[in-house]
N, C-alpha and C. Protein backbone atom coordinates (compact mmCIF):
# COMPACT_ATOMS: atom_id res chain seq x y z
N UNK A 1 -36.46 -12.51 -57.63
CA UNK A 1 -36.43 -12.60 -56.18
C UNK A 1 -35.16 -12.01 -55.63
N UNK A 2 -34.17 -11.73 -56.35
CA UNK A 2 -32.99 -11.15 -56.06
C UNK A 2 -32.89 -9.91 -55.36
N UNK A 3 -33.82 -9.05 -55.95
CA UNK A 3 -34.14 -7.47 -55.06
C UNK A 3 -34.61 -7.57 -54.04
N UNK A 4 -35.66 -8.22 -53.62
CA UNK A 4 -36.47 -8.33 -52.73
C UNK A 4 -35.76 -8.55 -51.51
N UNK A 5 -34.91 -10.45 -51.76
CA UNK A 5 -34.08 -10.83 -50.86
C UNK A 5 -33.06 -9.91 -50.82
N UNK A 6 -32.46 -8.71 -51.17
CA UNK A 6 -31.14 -8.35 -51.24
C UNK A 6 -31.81 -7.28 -50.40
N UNK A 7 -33.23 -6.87 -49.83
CA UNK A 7 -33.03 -5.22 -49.43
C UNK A 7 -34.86 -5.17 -49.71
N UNK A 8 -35.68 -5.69 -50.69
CA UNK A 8 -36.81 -5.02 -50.69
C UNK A 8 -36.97 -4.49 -52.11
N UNK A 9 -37.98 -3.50 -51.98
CA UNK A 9 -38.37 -2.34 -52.85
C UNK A 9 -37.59 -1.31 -52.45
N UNK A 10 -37.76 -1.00 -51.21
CA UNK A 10 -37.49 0.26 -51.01
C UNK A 10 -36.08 0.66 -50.55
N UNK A 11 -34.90 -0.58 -50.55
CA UNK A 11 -33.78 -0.32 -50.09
C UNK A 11 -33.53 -1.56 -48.74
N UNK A 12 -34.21 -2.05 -48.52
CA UNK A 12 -34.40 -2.55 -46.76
C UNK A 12 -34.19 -1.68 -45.33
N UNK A 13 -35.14 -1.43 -45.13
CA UNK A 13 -35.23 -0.65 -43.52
C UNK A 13 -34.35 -0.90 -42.90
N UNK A 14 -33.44 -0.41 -42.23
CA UNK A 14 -32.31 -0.91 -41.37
C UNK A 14 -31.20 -1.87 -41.73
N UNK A 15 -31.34 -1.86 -43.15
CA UNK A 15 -30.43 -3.08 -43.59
C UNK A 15 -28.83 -2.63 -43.56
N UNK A 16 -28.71 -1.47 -44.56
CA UNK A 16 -27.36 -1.10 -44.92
C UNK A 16 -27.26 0.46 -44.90
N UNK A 17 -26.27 1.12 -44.63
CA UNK A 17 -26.23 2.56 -45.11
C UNK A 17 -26.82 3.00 -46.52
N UNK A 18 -27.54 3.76 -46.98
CA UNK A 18 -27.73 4.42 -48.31
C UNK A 18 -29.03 3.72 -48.57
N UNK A 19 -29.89 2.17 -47.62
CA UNK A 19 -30.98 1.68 -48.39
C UNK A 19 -32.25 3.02 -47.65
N UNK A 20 -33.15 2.67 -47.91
CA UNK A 20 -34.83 3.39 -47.34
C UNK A 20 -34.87 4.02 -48.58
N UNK A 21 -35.70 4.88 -48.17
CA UNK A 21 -36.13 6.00 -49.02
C UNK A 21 -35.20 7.20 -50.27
N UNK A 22 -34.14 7.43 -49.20
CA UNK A 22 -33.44 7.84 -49.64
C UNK A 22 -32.48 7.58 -51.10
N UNK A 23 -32.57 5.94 -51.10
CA UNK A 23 -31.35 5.65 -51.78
C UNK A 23 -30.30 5.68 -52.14
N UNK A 24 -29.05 6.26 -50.92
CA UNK A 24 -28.19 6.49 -50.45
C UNK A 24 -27.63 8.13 -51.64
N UNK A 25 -28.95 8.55 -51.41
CA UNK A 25 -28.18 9.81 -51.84
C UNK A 25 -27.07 10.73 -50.89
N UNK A 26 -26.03 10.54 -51.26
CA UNK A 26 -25.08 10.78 -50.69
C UNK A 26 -24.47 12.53 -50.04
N UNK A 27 -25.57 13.09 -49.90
CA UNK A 27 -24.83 14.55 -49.10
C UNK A 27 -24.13 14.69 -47.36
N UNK A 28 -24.26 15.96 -47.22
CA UNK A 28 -23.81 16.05 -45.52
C UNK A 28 -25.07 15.53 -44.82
N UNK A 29 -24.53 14.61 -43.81
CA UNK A 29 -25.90 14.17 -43.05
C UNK A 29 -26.01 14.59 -41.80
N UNK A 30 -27.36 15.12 -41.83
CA UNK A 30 -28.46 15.81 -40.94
C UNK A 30 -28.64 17.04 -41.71
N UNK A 31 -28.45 18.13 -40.22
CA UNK A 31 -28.49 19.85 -40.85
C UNK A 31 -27.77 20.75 -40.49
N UNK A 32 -26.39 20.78 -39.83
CA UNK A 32 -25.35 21.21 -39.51
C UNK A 32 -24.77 22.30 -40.20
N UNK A 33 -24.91 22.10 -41.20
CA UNK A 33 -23.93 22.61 -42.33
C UNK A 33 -24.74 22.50 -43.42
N UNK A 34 -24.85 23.32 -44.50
CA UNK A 34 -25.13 24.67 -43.57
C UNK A 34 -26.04 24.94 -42.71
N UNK A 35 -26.19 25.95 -41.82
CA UNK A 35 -27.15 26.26 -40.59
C UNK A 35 -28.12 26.49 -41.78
N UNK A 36 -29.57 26.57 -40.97
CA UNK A 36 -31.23 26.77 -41.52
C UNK A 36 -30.89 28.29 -42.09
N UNK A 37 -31.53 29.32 -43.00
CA UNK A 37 -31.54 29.94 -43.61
C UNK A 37 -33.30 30.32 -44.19
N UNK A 38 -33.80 31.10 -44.01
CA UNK A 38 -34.94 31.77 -45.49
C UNK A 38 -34.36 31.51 -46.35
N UNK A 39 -35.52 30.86 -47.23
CA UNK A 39 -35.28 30.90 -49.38
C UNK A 39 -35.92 31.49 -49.65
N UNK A 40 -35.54 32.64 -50.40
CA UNK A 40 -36.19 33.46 -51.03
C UNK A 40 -36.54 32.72 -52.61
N UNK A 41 -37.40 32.59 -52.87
CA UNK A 41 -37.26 32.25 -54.87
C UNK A 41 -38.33 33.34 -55.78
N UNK A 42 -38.17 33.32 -56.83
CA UNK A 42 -38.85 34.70 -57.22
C UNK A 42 -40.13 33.22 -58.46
N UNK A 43 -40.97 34.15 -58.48
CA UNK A 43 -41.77 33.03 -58.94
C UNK A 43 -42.18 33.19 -60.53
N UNK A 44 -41.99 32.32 -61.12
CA UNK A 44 -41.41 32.63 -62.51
C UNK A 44 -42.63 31.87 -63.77
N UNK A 45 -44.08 31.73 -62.94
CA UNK A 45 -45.16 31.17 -63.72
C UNK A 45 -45.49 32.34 -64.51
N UNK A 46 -45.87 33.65 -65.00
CA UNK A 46 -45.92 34.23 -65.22
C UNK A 46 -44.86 35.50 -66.06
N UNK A 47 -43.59 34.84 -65.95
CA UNK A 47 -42.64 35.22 -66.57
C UNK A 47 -42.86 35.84 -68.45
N UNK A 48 -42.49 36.74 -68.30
CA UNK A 48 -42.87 37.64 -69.69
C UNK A 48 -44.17 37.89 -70.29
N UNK A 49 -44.74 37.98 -69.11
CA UNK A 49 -46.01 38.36 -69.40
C UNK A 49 -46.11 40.06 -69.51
N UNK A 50 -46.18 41.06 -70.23
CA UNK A 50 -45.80 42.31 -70.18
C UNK A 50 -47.02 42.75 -69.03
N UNK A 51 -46.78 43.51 -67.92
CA UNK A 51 -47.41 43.91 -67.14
C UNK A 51 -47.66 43.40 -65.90
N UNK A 52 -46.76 42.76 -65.69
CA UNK A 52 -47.17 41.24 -64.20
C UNK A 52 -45.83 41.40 -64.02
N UNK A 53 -45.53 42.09 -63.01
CA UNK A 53 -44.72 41.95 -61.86
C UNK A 53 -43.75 40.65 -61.46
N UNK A 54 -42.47 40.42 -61.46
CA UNK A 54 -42.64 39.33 -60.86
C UNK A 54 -42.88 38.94 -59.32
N UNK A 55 -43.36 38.18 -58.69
CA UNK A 55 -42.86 38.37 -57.62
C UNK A 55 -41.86 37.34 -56.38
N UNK A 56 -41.68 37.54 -55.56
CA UNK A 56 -40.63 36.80 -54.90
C UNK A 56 -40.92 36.34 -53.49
N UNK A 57 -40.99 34.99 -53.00
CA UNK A 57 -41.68 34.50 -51.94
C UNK A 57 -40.22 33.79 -51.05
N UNK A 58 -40.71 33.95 -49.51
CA UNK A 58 -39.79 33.27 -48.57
C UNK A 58 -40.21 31.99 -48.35
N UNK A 59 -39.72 31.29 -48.56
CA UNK A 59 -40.11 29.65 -47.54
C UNK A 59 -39.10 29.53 -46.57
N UNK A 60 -40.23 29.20 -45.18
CA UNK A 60 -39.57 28.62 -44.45
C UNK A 60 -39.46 27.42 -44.15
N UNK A 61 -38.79 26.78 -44.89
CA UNK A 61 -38.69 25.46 -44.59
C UNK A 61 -37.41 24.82 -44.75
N UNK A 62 -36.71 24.20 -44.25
CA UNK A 62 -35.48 23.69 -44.50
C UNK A 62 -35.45 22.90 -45.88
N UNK A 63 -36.58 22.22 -46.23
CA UNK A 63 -36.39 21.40 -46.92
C UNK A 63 -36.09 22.09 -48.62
N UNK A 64 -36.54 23.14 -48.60
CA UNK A 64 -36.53 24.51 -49.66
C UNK A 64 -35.07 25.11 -49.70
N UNK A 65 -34.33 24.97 -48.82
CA UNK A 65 -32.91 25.69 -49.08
C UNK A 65 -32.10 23.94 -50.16
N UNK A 66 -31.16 25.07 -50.97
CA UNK A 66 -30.79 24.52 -52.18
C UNK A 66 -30.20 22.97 -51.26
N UNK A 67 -29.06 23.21 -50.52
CA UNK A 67 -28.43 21.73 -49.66
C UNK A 67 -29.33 20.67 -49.55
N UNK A 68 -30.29 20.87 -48.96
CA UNK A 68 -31.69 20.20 -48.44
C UNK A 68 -32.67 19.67 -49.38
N UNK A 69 -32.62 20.21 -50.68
CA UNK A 69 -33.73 19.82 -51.25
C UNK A 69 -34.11 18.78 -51.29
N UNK A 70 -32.96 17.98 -51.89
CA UNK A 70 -33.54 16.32 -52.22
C UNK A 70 -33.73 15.55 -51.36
N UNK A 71 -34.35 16.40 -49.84
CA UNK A 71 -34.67 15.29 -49.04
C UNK A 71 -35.30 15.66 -48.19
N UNK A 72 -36.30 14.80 -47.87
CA UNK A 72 -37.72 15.32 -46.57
C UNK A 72 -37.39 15.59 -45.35
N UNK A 73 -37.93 16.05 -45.11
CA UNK A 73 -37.47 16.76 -43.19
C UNK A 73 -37.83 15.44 -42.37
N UNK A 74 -38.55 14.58 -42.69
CA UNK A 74 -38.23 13.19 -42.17
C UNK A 74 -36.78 12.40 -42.01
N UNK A 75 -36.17 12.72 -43.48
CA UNK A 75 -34.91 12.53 -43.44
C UNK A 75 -33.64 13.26 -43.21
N UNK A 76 -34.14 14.36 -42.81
CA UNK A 76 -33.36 15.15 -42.28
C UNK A 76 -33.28 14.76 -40.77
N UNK A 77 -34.59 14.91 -39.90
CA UNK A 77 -34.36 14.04 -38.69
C UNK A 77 -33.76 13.53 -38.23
N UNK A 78 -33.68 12.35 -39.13
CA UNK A 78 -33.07 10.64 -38.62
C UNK A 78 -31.80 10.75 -38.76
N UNK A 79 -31.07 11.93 -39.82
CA UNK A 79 -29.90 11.88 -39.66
C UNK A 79 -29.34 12.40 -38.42
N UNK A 80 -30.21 13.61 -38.23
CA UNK A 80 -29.70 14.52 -37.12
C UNK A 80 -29.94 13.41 -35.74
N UNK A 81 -30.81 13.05 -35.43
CA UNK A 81 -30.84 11.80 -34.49
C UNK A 81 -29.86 10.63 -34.76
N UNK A 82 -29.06 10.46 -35.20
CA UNK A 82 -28.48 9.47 -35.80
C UNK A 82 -26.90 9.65 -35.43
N UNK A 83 -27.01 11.28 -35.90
CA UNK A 83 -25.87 12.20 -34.83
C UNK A 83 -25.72 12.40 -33.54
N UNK A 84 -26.97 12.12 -33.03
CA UNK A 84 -27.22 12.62 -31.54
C UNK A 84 -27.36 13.98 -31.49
N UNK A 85 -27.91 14.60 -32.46
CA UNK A 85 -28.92 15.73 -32.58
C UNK A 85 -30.08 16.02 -32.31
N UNK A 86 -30.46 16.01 -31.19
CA UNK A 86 -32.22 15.83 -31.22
C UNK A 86 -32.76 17.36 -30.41
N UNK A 87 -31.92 18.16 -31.03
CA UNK A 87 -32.38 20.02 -30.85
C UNK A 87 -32.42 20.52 -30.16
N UNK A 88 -31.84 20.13 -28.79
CA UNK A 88 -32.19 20.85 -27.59
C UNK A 88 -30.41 20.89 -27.19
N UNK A 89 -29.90 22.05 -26.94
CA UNK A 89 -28.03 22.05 -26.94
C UNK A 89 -28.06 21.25 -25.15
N UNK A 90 -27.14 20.69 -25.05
CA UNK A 90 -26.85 20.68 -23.73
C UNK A 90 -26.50 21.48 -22.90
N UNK A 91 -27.12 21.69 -21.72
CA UNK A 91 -26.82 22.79 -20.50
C UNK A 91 -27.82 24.16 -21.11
N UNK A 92 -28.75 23.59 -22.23
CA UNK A 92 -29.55 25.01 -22.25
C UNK A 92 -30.66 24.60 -20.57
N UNK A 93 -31.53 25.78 -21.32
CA UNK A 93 -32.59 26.33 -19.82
C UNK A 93 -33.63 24.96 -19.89
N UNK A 94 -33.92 24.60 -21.29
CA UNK A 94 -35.04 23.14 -21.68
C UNK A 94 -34.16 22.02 -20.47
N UNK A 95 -33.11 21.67 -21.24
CA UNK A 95 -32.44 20.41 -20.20
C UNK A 95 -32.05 20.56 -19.00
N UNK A 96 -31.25 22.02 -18.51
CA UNK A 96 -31.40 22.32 -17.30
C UNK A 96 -32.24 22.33 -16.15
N UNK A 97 -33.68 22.89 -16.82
CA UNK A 97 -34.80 23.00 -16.16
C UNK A 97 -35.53 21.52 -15.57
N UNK A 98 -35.69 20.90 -16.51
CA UNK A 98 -36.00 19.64 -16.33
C UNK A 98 -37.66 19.60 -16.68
N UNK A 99 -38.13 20.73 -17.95
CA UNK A 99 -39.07 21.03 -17.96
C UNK A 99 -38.70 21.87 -19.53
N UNK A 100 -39.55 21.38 -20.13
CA UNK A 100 -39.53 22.14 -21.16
C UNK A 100 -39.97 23.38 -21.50
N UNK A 101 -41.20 24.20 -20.54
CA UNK A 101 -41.55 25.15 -20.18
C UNK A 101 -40.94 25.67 -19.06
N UNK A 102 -39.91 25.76 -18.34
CA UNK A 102 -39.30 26.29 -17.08
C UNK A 102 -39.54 24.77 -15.73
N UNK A 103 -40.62 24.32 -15.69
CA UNK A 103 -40.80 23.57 -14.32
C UNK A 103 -39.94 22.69 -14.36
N UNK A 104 -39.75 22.57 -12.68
CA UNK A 104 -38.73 22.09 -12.36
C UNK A 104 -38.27 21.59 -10.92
């Protein structure tokens, strides 16, 4: 009963820094640093096969650049919200406008 009461399974939701999902894996939190980027990776199922090409694919996804990996764009989020990051810069045309499409 010790885990449970101390946090859960999963860490306890809102309990302490480092519990949820994560398990306080400890990197830079949110996505700041480094900025988003293309991953290129070259795809290596087929490797030494004489006559097969290799070839090499982009992902776009944050969660695919090396910094990011070990963690879901869910948790990338909550950090960036957590920062008071929630993607829109202040004094752009979105918050200015008062409209996310221009209206206003």
């Amino acid at each position: 009963a010790g885990a449970a009461a101390a946090g859960g399974a999963f860490g306890g939701f809102g309990a302490a820094p480092g519990g949820g999902f994560g398990g306080g894996a400890a990197a830079q939190p949110g996505t700041g640093n480094p900025p988003y980027q293309v991953t290129q990776r070259e795809d290596s199922s087929q490797a030494g096969t004489p006559g097969v090409a290799s070839q090499k694919f982009n992902y776009h996804s944050i969660c695919m650049m090396p910094a990011y990996e070990g963690k879901s764009f869910e948790e990338l989020r909550g950090e960036d919200y957590a920062k008071g990051n929630k993607g829109i810069a202040p004094g752009s045309a979105a918050g200015a406008g008062g409209g996310l499409f221009g209206g206003g």
